[in-house]
C-alpha atoms as a PDB file:
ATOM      1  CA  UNK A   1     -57.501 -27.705 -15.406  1.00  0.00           C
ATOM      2  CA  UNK A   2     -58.211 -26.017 -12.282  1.00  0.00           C
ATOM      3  CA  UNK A   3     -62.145 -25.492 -12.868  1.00  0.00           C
ATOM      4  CA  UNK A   4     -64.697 -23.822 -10.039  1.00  0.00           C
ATOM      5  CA  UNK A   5     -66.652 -26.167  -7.878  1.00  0.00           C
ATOM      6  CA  UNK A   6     -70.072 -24.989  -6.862  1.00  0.00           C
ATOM      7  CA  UNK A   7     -70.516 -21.641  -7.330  1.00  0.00           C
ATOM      8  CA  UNK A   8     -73.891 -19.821  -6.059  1.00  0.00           C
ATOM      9  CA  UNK A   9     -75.025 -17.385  -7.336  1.00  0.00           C
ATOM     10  CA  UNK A  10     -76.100 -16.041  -4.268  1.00  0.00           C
ATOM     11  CA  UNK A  11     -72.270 -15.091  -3.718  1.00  0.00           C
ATOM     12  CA  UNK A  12     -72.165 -11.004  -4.180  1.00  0.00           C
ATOM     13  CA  UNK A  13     -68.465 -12.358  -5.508  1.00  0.00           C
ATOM     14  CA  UNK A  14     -70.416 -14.823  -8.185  1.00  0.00           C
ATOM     15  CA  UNK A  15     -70.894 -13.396 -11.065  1.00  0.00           C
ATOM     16  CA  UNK A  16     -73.568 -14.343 -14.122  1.00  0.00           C
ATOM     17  CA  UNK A  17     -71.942 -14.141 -18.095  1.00  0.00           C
ATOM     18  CA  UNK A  18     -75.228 -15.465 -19.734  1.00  0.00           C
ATOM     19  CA  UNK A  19     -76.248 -12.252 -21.254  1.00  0.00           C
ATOM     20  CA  UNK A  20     -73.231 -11.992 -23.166  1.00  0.00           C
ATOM     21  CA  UNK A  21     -74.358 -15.097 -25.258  1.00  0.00           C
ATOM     22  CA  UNK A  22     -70.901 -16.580 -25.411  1.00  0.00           C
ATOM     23  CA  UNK A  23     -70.671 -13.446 -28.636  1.00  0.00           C
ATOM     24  CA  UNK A  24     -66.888 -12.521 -29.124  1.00  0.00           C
ATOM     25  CA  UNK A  25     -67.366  -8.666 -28.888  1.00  0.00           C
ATOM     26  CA  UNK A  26     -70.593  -9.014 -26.558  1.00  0.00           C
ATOM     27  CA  UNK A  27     -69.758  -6.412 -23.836  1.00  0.00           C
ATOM     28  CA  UNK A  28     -71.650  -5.935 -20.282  1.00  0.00           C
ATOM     29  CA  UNK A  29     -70.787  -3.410 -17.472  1.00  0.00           C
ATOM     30  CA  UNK A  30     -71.195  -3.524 -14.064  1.00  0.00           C
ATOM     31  CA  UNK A  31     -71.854  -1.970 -10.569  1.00  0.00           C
ATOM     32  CA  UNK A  32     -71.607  -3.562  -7.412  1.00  0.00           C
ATOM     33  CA  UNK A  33     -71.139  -2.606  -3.980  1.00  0.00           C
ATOM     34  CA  UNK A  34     -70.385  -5.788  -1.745  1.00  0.00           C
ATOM     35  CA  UNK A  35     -69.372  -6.182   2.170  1.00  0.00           C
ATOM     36  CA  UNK A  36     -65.761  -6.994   2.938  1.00  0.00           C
ATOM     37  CA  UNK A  37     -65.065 -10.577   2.964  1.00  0.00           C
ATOM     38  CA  UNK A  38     -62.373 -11.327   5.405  1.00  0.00           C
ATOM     39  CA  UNK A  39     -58.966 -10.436   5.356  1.00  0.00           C
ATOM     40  CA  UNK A  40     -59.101  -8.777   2.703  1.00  0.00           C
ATOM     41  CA  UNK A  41     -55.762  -7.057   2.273  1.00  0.00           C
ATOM     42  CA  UNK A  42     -51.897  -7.724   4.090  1.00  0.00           C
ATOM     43  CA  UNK A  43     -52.492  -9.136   7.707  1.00  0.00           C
ATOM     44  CA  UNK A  44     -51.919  -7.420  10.484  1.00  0.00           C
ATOM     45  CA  UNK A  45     -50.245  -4.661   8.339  1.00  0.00           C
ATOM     46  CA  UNK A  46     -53.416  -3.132   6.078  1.00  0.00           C
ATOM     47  CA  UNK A  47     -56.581  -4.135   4.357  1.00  0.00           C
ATOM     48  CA  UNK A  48     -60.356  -3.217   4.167  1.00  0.00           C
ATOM     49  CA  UNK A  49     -62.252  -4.257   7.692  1.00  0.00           C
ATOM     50  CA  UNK A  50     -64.611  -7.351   6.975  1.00  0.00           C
ATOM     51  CA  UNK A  51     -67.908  -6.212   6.642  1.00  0.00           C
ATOM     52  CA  UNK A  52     -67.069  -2.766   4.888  1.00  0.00           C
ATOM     53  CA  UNK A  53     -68.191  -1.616   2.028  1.00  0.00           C
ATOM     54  CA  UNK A  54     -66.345  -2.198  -1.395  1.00  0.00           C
ATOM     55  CA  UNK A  55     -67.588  -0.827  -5.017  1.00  0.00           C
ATOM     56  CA  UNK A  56     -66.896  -2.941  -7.693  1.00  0.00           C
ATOM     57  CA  UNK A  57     -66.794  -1.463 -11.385  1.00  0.00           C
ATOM     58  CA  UNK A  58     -66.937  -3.718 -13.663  1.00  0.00           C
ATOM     59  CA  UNK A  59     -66.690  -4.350 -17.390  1.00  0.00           C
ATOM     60  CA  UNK A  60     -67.039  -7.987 -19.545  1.00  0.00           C
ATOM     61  CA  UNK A  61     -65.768  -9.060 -22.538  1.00  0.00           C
ATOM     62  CA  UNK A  62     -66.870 -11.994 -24.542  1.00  0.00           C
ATOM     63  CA  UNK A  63     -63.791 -13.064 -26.613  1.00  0.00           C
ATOM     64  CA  UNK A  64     -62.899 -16.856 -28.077  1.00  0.00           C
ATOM     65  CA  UNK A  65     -61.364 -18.242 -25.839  1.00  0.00           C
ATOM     66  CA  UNK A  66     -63.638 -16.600 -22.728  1.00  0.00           C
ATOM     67  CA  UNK A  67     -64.612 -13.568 -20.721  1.00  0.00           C
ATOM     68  CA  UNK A  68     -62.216 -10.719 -20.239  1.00  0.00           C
ATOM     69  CA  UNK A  69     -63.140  -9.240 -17.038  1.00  0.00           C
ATOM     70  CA  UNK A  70     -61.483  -5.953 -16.350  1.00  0.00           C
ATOM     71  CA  UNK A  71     -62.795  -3.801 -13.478  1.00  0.00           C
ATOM     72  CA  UNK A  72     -61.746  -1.449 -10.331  1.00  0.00           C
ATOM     73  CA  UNK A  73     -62.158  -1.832  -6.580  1.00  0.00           C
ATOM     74  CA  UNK A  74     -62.994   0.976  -4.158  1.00  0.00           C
ATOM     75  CA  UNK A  75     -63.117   0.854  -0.586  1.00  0.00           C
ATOM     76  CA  UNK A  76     -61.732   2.346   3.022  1.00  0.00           C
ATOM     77  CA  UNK A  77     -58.647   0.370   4.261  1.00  0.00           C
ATOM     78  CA  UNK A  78     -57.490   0.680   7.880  1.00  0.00           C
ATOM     79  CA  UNK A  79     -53.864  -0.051   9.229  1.00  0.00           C
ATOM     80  CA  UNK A  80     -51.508   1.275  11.581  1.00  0.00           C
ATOM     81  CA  UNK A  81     -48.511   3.547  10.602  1.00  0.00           C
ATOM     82  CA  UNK A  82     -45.327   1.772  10.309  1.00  0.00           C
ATOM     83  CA  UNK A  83     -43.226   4.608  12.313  1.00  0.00           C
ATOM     84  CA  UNK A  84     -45.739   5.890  14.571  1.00  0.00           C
ATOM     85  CA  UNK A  85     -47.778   3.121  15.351  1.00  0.00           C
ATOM     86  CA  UNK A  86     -50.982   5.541  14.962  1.00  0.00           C
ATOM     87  CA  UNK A  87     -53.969   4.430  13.039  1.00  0.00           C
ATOM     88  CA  UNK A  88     -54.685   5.372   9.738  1.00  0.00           C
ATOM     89  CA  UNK A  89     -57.095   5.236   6.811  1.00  0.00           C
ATOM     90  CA  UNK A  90     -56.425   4.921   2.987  1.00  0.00           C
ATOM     91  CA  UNK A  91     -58.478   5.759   0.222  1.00  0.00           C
ATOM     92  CA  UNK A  92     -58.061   2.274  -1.951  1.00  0.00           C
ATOM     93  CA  UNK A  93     -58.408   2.170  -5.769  1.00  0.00           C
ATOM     94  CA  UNK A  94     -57.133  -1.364  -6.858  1.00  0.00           C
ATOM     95  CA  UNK A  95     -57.535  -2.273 -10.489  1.00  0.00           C
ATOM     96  CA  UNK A  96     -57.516  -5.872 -12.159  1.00  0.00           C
ATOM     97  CA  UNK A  97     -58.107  -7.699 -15.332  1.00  0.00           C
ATOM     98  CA  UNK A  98     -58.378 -11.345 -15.407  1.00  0.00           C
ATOM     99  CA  UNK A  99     -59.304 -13.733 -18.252  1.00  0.00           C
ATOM    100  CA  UNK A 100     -62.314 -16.536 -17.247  1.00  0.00           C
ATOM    101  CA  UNK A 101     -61.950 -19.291 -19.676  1.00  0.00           C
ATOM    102  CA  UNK A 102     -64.300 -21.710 -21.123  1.00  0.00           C
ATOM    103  CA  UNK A 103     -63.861 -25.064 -19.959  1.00  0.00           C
ATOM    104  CA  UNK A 104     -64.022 -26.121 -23.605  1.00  0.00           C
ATOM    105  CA  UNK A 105     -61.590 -24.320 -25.426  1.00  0.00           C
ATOM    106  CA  UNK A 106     -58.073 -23.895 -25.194  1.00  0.00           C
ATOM    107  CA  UNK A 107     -55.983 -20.957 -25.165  1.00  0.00           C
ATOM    108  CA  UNK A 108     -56.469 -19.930 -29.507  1.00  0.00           C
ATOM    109  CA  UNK A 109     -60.399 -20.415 -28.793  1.00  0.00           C
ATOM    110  CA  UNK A 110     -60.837 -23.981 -30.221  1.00  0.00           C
ATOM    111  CA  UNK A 111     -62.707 -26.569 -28.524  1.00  0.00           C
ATOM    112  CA  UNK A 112     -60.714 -29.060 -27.066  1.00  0.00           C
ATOM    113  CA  UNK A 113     -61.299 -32.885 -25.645  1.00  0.00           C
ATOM    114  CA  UNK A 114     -59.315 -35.479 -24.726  1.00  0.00           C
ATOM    115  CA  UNK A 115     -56.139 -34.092 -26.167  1.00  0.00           C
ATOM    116  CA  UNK A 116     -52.985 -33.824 -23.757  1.00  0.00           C
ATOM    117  CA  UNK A 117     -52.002 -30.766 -22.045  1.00  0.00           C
ATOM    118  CA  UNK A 118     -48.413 -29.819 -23.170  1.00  0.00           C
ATOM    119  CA  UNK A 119     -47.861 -27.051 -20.117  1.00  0.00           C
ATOM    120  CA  UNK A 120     -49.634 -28.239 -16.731  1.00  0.00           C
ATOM    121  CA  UNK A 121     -49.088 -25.901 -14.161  1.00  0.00           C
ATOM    122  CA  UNK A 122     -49.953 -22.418 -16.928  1.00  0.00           C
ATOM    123  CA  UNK A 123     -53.361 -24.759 -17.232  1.00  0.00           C
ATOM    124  CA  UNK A 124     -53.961 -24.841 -13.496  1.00  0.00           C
ATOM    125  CA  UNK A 125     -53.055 -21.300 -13.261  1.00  0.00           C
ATOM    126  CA  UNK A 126     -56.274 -20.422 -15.635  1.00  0.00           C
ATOM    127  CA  UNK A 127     -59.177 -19.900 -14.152  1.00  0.00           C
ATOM    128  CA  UNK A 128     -62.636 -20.959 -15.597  1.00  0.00           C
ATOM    129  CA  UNK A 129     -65.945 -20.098 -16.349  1.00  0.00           C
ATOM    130  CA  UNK A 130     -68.540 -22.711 -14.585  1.00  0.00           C
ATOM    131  CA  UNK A 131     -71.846 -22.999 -16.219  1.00  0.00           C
ATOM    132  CA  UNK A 132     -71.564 -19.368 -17.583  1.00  0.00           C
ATOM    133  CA  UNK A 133     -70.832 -17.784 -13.760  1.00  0.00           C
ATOM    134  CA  UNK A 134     -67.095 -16.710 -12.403  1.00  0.00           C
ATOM    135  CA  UNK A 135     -65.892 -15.721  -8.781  1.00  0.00           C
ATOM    136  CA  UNK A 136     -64.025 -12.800  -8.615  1.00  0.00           C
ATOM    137  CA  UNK A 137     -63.117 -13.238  -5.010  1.00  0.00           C
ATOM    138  CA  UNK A 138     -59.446 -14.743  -5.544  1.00  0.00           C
ATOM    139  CA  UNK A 139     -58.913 -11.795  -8.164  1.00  0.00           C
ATOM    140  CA  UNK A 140     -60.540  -9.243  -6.133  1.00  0.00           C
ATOM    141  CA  UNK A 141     -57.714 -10.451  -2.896  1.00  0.00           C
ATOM    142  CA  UNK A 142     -54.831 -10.628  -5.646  1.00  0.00           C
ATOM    143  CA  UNK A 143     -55.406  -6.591  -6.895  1.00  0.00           C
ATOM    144  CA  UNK A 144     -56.105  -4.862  -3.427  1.00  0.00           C
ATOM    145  CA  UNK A 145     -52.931  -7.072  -2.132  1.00  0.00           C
ATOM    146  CA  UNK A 146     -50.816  -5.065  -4.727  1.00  0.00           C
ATOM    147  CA  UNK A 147     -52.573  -2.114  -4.440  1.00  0.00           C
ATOM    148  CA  UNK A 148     -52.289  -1.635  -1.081  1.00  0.00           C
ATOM    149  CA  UNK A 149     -48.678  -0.253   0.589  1.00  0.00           C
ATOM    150  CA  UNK A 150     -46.036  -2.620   2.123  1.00  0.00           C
ATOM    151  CA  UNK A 151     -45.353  -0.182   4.708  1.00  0.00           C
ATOM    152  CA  UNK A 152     -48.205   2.324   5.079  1.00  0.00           C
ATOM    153  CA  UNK A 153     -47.450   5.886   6.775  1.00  0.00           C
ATOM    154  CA  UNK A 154     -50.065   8.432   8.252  1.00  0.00           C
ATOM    155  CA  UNK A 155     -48.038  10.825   6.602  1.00  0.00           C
ATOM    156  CA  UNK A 156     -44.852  10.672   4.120  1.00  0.00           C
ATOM    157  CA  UNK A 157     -42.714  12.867   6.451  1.00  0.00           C
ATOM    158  CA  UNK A 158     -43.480  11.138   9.570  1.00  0.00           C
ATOM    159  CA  UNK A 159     -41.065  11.255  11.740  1.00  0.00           C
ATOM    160  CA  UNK A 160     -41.890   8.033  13.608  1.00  0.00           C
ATOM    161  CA  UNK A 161     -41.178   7.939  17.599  1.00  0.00           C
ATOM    162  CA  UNK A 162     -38.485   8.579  19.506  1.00  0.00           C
ATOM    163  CA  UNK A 163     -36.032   5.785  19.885  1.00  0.00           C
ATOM    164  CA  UNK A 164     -34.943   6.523  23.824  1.00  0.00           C
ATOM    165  CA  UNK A 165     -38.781   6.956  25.455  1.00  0.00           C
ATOM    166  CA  UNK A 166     -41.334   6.042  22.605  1.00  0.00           C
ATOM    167  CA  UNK A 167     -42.410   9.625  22.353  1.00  0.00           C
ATOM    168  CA  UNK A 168     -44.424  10.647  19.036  1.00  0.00           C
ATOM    169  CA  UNK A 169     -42.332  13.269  17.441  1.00  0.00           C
ATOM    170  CA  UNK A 170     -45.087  14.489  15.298  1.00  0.00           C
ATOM    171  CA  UNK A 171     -46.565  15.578  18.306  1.00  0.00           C
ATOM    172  CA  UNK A 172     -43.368  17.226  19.510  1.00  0.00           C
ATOM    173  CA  UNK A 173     -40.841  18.491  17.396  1.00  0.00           C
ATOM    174  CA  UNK A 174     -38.559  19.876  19.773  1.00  0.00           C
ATOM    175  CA  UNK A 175     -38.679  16.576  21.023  1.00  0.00           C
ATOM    176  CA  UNK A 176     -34.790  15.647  22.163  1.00  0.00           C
ATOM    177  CA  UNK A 177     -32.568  14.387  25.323  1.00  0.00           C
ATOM    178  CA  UNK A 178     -29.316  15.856  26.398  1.00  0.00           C
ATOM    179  CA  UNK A 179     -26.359  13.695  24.705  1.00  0.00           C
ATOM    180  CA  UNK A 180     -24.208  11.781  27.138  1.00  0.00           C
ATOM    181  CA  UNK A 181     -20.628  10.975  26.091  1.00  0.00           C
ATOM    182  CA  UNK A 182     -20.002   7.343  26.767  1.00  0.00           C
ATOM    183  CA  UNK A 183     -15.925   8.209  27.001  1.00  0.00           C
ATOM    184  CA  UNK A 184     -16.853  10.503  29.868  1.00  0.00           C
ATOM    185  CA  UNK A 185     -19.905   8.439  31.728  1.00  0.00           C
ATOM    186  CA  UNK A 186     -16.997   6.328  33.449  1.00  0.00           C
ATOM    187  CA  UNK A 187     -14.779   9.466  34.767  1.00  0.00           C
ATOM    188  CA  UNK A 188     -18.447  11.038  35.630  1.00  0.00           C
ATOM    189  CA  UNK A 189     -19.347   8.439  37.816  1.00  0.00           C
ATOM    190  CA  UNK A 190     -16.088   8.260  39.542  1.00  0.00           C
ATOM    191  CA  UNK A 191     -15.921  11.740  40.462  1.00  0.00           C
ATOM    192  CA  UNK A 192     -19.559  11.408  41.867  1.00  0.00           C
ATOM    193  CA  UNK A 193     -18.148   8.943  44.432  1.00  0.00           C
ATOM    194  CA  UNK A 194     -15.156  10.767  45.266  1.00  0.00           C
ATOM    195  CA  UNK A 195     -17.730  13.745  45.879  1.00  0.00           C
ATOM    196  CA  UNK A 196     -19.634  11.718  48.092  1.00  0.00           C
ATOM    197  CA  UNK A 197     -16.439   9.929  50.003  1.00  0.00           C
ATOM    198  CA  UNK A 198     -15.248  13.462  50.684  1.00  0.00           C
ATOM    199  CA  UNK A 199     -18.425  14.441  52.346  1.00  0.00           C
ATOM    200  CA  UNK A 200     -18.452  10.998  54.620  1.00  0.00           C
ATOM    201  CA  UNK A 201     -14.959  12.478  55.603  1.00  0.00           C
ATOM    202  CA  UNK A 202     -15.831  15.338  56.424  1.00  0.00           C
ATOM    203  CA  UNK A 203     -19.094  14.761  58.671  1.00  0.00           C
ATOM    204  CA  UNK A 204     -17.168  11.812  60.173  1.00  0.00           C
ATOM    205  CA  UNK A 205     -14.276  14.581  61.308  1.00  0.00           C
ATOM    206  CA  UNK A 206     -16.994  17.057  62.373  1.00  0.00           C
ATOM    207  CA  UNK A 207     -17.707  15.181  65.558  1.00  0.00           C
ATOM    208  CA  UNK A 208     -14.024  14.781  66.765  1.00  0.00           C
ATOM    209  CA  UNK A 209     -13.647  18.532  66.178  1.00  0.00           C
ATOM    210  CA  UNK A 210     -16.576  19.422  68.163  1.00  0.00           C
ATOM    211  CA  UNK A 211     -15.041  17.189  71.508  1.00  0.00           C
ATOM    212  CA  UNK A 212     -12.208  18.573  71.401  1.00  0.00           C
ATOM    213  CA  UNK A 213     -13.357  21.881  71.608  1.00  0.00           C
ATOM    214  CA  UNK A 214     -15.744  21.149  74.589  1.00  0.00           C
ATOM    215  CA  UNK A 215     -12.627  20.104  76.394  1.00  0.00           C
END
């Protein structure tokens, strides 16, 4: 039983269950607007700047076995486009629900004791009330993880930079270079050198002509 250890309720992340009495039914909403804690989101891909703003909406629900806690995230996330490499900025909405247990009662609502756990590792998986408060902060990283995309884009058509010279083609849609047929590049270059032995020749032959005439 994977239980909280120290929580303060100083945390903006920390949050306080007591006025829902431990009442199955009891509900309580909330509004909070924390800062960013850090790396928050996919690194070095996407996620909200530490620091920045993020409105939490939230909304708990005493049942038997616990507190539902179902809420929504809203903040600013920065990245960098995936084809263009420019920055960009999404507008993030991530949604969660998570279920805070008692440390006293098992998974039907009963109290439990000393009696063995049949299915460890779903226990540790659980997470758990501690004296009535609850982070959020491993759900909150969890929902903006999945809400946030893999590969973000400034713009769904983007079409990325150009693979010869690195050139934006957003910015430049007639954007192109001149096609070169390898098959030919060979016989291309080999008539460039005859070009150029022919003119050796011929300046090397200019001078004998010119003696022979001031004779």
């Amino acid at each position: 039983m994977a239980l909280n250890a120290r929580l303060d309720h100083r945390n903006p992340l920390v949050f306080d269950t007591h006025e829902l009495g431990r009442r199955p039914g009891a509900l309580q909403r909330l509004t909070r607007t924390i800062d960013a804690p850090k790396d928050l989101g996919l690194k070095d891909v996407i996620g909200v700047p530490e620091g920045a703003p993020v409105k939490l909406e939230l909304r708990l629900e005493s049942v038997m076995e616990g507190v539902l806690v179902t809420g929504t995230a809203h903040a600013l996330a920065e990245g960098e486009c995936v084809r263009c490499l420019e920055p960009l900025q999404i507008d993030l909405e991530a949604d969660f629900q998570e279920m805070f247990s008692y440390p006293d009662a098992d998974d039907r609502g009963r109290a439990h004791h000393a009696e063995p756990v049949d299915d460890a590792e779903e226990d540790e998986d659980r997470l758990f009330l501690e004296d009535g408060l609850f982070d959020l902060e491993p759900v909150l990283r969890d929902a903006v993880v999945l809400a946030l995309p893999m590969q973000p884009v400034c713009q769904e058509d983007c079409p990325g930079l150009c693979a010869e010279c690195g050139a934006r083609l957003a910015d430049d849609p007639d954007h192109h270079h001149d096609a070169v047929d390898i098959r030919w590049a060979a016989l291309q270059g080999l008539a460039g050198s005859l070009e150029d032995g022919e003119k050796d020749e011929m300046s090397g032959a200019e001078p004998g002509v010119d003696e022979k005439q001031e004779k």
